[in-house]
Protein backbone atom coordinates (compact mmCIF):
# COMPACT_ATOMS: atom_id res chain seq x y z
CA UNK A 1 45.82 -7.22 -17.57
CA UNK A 2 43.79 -7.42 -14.71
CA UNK A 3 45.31 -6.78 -11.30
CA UNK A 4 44.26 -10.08 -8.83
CA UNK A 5 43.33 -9.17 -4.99
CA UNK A 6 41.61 -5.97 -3.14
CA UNK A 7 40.71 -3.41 -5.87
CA UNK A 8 41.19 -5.65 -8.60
CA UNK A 9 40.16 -9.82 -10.29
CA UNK A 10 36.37 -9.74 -11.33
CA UNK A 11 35.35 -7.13 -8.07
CA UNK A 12 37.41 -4.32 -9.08
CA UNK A 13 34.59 -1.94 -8.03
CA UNK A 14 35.62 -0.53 -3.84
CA UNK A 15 31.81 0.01 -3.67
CA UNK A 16 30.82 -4.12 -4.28
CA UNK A 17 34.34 -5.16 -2.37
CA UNK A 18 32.97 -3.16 0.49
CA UNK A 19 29.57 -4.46 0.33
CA UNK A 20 30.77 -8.13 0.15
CA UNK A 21 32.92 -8.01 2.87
CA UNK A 22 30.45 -6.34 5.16
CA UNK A 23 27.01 -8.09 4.15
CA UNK A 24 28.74 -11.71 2.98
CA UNK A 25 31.75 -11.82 4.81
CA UNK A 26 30.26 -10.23 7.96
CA UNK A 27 34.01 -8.08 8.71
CA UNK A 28 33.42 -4.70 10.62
CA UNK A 29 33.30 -1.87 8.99
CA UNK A 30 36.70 -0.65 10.68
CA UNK A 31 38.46 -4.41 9.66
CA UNK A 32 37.07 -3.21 5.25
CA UNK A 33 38.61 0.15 6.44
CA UNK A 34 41.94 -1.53 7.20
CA UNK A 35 41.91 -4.06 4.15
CA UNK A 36 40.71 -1.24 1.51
CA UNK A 37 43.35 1.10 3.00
CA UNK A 38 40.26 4.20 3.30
CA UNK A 39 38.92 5.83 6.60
CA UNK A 40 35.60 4.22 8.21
CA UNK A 41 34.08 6.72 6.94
CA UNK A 42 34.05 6.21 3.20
CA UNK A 43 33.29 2.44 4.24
CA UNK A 44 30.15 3.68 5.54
CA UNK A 45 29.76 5.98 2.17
CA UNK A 46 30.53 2.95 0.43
CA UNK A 47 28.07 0.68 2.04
CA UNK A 48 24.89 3.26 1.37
CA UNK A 49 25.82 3.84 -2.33
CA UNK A 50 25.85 -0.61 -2.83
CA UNK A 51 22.42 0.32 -1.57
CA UNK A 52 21.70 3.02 -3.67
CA UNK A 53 22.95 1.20 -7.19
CA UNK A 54 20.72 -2.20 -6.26
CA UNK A 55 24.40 -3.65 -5.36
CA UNK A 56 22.49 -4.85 -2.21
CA UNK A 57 19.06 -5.35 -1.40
CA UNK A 58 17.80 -5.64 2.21
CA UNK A 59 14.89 -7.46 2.70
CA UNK A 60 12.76 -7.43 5.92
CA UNK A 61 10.88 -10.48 6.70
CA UNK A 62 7.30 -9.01 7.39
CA UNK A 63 5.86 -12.08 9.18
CA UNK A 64 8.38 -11.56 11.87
CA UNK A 65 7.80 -8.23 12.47
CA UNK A 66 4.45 -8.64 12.36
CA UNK A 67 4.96 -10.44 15.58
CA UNK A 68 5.84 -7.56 17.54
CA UNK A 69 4.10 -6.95 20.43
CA UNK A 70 1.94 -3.77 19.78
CA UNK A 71 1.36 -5.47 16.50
CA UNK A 72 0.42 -8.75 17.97
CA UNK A 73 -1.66 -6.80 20.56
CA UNK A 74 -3.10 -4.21 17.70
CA UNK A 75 -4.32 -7.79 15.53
CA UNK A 76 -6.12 -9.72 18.76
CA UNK A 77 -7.81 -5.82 20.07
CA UNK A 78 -9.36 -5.62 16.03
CA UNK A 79 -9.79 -8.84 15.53
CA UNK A 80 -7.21 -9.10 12.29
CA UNK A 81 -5.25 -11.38 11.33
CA UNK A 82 -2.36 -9.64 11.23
CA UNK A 83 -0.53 -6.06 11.69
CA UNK A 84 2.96 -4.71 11.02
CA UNK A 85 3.45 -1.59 12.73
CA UNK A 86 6.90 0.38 11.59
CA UNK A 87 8.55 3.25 12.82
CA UNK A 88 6.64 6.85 12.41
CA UNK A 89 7.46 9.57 10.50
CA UNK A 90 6.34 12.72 9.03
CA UNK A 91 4.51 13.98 5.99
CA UNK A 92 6.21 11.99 2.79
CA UNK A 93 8.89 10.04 4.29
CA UNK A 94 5.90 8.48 6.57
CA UNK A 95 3.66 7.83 3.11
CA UNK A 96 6.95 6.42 1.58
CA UNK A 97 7.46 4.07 4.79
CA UNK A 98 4.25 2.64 5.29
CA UNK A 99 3.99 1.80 1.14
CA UNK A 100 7.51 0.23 1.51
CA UNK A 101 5.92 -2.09 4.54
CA UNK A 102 2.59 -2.20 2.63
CA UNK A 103 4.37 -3.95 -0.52
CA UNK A 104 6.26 -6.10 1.98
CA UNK A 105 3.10 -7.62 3.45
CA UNK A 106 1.50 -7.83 -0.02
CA UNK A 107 4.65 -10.10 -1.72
CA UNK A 108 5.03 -11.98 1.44
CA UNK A 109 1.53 -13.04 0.80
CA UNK A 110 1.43 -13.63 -2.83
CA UNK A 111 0.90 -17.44 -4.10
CA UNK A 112 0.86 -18.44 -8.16
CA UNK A 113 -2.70 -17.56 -9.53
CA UNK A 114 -3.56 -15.06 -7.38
CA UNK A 115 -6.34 -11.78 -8.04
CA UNK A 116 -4.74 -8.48 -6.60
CA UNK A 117 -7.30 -5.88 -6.02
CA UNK A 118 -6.23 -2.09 -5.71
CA UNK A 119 -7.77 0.95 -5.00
CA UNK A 120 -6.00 4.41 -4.97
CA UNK A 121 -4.43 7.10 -2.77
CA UNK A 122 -0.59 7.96 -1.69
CA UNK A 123 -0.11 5.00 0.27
CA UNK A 124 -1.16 2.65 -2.10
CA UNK A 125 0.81 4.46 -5.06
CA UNK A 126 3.76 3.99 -2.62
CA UNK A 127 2.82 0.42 -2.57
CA UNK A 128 2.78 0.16 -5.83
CA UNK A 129 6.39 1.51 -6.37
CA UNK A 130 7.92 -0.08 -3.77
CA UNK A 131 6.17 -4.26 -4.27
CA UNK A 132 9.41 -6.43 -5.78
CA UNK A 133 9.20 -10.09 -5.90
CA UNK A 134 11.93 -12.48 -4.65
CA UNK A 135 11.10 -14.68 -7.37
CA UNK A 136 8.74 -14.74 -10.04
CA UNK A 137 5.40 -16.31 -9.96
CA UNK A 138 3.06 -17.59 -12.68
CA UNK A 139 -0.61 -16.13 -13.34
CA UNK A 140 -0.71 -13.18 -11.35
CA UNK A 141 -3.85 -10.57 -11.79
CA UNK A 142 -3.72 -7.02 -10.62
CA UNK A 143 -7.36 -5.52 -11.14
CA UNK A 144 -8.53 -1.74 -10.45
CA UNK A 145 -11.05 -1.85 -7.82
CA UNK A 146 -12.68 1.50 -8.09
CA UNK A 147 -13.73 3.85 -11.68
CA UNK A 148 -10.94 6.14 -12.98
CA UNK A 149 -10.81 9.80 -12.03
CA UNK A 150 -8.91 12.66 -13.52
CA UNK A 151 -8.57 14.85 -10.92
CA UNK A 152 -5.31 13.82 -9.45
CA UNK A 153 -3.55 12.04 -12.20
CA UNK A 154 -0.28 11.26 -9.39
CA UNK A 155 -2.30 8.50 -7.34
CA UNK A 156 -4.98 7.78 -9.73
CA UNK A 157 -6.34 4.09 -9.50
CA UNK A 158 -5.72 3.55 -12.82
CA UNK A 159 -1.80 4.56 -12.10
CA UNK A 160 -1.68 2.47 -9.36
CA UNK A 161 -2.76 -0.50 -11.06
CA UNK A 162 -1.39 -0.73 -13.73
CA UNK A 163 2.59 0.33 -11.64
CA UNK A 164 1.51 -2.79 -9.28
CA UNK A 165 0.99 -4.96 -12.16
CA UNK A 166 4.07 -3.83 -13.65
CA UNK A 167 5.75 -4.30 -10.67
CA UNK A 168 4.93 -8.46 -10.21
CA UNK A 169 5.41 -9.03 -13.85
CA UNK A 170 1.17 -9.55 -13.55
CA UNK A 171 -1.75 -9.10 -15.86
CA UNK A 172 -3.17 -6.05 -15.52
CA UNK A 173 -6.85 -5.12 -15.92
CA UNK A 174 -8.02 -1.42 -15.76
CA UNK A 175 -11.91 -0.31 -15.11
CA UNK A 176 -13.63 0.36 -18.23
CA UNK A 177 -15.77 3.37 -16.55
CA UNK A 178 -16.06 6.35 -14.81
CA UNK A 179 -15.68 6.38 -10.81
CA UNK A 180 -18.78 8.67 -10.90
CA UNK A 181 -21.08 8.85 -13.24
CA UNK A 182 -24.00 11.58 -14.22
CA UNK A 183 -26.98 9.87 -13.56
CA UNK A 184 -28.07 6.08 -11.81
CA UNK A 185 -29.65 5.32 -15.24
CA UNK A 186 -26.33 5.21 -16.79
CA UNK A 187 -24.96 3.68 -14.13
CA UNK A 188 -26.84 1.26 -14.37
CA UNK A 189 -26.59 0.84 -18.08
CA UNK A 190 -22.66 0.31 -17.98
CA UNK A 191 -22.86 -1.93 -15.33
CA UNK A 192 -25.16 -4.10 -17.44
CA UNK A 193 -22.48 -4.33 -20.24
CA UNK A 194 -20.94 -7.62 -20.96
CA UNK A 195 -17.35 -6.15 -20.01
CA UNK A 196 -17.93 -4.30 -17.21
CA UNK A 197 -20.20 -7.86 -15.47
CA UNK A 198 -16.84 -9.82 -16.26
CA UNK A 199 -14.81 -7.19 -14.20
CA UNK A 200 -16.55 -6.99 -11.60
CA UNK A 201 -16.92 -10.97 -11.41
CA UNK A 202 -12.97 -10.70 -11.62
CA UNK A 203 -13.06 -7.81 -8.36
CA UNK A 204 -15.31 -10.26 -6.69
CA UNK A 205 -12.60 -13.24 -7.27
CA UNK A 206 -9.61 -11.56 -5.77
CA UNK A 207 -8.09 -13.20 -2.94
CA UNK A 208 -6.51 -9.82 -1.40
CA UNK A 209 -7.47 -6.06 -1.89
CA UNK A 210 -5.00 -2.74 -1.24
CA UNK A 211 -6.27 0.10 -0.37
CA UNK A 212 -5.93 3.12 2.09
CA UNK A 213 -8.22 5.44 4.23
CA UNK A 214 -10.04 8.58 2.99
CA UNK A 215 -9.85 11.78 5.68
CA UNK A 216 -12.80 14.07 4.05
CA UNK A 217 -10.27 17.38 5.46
CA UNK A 218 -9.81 20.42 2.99
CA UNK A 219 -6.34 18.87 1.32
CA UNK A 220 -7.68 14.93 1.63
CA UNK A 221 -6.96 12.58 -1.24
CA UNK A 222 -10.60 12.18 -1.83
CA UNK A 223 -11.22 16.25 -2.83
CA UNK A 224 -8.17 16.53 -4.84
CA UNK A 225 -9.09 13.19 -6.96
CA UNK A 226 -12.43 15.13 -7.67
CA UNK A 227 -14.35 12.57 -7.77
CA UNK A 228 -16.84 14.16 -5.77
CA UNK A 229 -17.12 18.03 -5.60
CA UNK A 230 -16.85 19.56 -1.63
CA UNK A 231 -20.58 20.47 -1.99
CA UNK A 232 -21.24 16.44 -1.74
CA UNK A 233 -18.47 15.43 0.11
CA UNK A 234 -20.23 18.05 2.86
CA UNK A 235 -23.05 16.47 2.76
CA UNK A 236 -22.11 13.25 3.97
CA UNK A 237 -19.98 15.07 6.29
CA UNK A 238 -23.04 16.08 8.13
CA UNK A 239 -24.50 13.03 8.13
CA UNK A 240 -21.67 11.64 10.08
CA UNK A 241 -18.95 10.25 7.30
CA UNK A 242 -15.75 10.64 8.91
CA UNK A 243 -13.45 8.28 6.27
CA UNK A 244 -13.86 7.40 3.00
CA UNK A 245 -12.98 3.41 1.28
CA UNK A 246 -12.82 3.11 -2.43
CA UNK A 247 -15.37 6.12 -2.72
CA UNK A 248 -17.63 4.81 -0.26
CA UNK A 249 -18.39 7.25 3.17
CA UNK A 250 -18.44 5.71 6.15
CA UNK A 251 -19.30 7.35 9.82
CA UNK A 252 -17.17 6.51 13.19
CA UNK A 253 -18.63 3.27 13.74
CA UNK A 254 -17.54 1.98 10.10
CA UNK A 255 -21.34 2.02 9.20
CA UNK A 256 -21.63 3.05 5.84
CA UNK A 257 -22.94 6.77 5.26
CA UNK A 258 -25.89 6.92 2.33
CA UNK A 259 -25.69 10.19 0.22
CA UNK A 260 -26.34 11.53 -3.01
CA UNK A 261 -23.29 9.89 -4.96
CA UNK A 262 -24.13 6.46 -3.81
CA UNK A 263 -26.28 5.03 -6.91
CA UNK A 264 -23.66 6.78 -9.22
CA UNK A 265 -20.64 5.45 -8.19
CA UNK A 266 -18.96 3.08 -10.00
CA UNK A 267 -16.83 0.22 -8.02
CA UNK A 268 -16.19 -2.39 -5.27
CA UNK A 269 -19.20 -1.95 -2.83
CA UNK A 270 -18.37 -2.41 0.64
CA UNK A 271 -19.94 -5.12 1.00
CA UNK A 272 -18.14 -6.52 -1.58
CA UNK A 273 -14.87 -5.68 0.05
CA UNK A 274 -16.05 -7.40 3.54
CA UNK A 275 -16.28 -10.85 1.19
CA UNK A 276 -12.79 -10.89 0.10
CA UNK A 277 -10.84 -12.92 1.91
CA UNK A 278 -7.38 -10.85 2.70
CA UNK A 279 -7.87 -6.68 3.12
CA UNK A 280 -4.65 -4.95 3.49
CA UNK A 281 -5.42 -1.36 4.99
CA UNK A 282 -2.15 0.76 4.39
CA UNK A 283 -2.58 3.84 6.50
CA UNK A 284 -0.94 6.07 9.28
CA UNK A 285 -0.29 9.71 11.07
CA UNK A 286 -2.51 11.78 13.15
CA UNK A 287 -4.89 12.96 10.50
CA UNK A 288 -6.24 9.56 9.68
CA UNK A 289 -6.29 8.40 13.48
CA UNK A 290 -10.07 8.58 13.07
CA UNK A 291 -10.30 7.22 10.14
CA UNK A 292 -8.50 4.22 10.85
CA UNK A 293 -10.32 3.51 14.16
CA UNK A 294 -13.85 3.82 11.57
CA UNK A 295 -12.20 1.49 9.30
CA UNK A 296 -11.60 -1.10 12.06
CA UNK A 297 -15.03 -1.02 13.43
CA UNK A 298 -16.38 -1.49 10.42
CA UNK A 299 -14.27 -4.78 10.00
CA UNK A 300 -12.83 -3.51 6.56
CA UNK A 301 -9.28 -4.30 7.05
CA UNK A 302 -7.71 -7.88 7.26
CA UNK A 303 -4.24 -6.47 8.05
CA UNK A 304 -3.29 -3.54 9.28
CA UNK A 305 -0.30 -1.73 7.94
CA UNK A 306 -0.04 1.27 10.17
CA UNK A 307 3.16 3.28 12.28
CA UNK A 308 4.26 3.19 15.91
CA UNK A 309 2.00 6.52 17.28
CA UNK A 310 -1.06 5.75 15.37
CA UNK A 311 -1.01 2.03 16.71
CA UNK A 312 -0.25 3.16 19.85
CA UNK A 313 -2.65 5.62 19.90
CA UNK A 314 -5.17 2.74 18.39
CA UNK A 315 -4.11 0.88 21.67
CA UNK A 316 -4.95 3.46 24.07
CA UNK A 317 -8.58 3.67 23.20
CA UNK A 318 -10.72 2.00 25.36
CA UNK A 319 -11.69 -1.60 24.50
């Protein structure tokens, strides 16, 4: 027979007792201590496992900290429309942080019916992981904004479509073709194919677009997705490309840089990108400083999603 009152009735888990009291009850930790007969201690252990096993989830409100005031300041500087600028960090935990806030500005966003571009990278796979809905919603469409590559398998586009789609319960549409193709001729000839016209009318219909920002260093995302070989990518290095978007080489002013991958890439032009209507740029840390300031003048992003440093950083720079 079950036992009624602390450790027992239908919460005869410490763990949820523990997380009631302190998230729905609102007692201090010390006060579950007393009542549970344990040390503060394994209250606190208690309280970060209910996190742990989905017990509780803790949900920021993005809109609010959007309002910040380096974020609010970082938006009227660029001209966005918005920014959410979180805490720094190093290496993964500060890839993992920005695609926790990334997914956080995506779902707050998200209306019934709409078209979710995505492009590729770390940031946006951690996007990708990270996006939960409060609640469902009805005729959602995640599309792949960019050609598949095999070269890095771990942030591929196609992965991170098809885990954002998976994600929001959405339909999820793939790109039928290469991200770089042999020759313009054949380029041309898939882009002429009755599929691949209807995709790309459905990447010119989305009403927001993920995506991060290219470095063109020796480790970047862009040379390990080998999509373009360092011989190339060196060339539009000295033509003044400092960042890359969805394949696409741009220099420090966010003018796009022409080389000799441009009539043999396959996906979202930038021009294309400027149409749509809500551009979240997910990206942060010293290495892409410059890339992020390119990406701004350029009037690619929307929203920026971006940590304290780099935004301060992005602040400093003269008007």
């Amino acid at each position: 027979m079950a036992q009624t009152g602390i450790g027992g009735s239908e919460f005869d888990d410490a763990v949820t007792w523990a997380a009631w009291l302190y998230y729905a009850d609102q007692m201090t930790q010390s006060d579950i201590a007393a009542l549970l007969g344990v040390s503060r201690a394994t209250i606190v252990n208690y309280l970060q496992e209910a996190r742990d096993r989905g017990i509780v989830s803790i949900q920021i409100n993005s809109e609010i900290v959007g309002r910040t005031r380096i974020a609010r300041e970082l938006a009227d500087k660029y001209g966005l429309s918005g920014a959410l600028v979180i805490p720094s960090a190093k290496g993964a935990d500060l890839i993992r942080r920005l695609g926790s806030a990334g997914a956080r500005v995506l779902v707050d966003q998200l209306q019934a019916g709409d078209v979710i571009g995505v492009a590729w990278g770390r940031t946006v796979l951690a996007a990708a992981e990270q996006a939960q809905l409060r609640a469902p919603l009805d005729n959602l469409t995640v599309v792949q904004v960019s050609g598949h590559s095999i070269g890095a398998p771990s942030f591929s586009p196609e992965l991170c479509t098809s885990l954002l789609s998976s994600r929001l319960g959405a339909r999820c549409v793939n790109m039928l073709a290469p991200a770089l193709l042999s020759t313009p001729t054949l380029r041309q000839m898939l882009l002429d194919e009755p599929v691949l016209r209807a995709q790309f009318a459905l990447i010119d219909s989305c009403t927001r677009v993920v995506f991060g920002v290219g470095d063109l260093h020796s480790d970047s995302t862009l040379r390990l997705s080998g999509i373009a070989s360092a011989q190339d990518i060196e060339e539009y290095v000295a033509r003044g490309a400092v960042a890359a978007i969805i394949g696409h080489f741009i220099d420090r002013d966010g003018v796009q840089v022409s080389g000799p991958l441009d009539d043999r890439m396959v996906g979202l032009e930038l021009e294309g990108l400027l149409r749509l209507p809500s551009r979240i740029c997910i990206a942060g840390g010293p290495e892409k400083l410059g890339c992020i300031r390119a990406t701004l003048a350029g009037g690619y992003a929307s929203i920026l999603v971006t940590d304290a440093d780099t935004a301060t950083a992005l602040m400093d720079d003269a008007p």
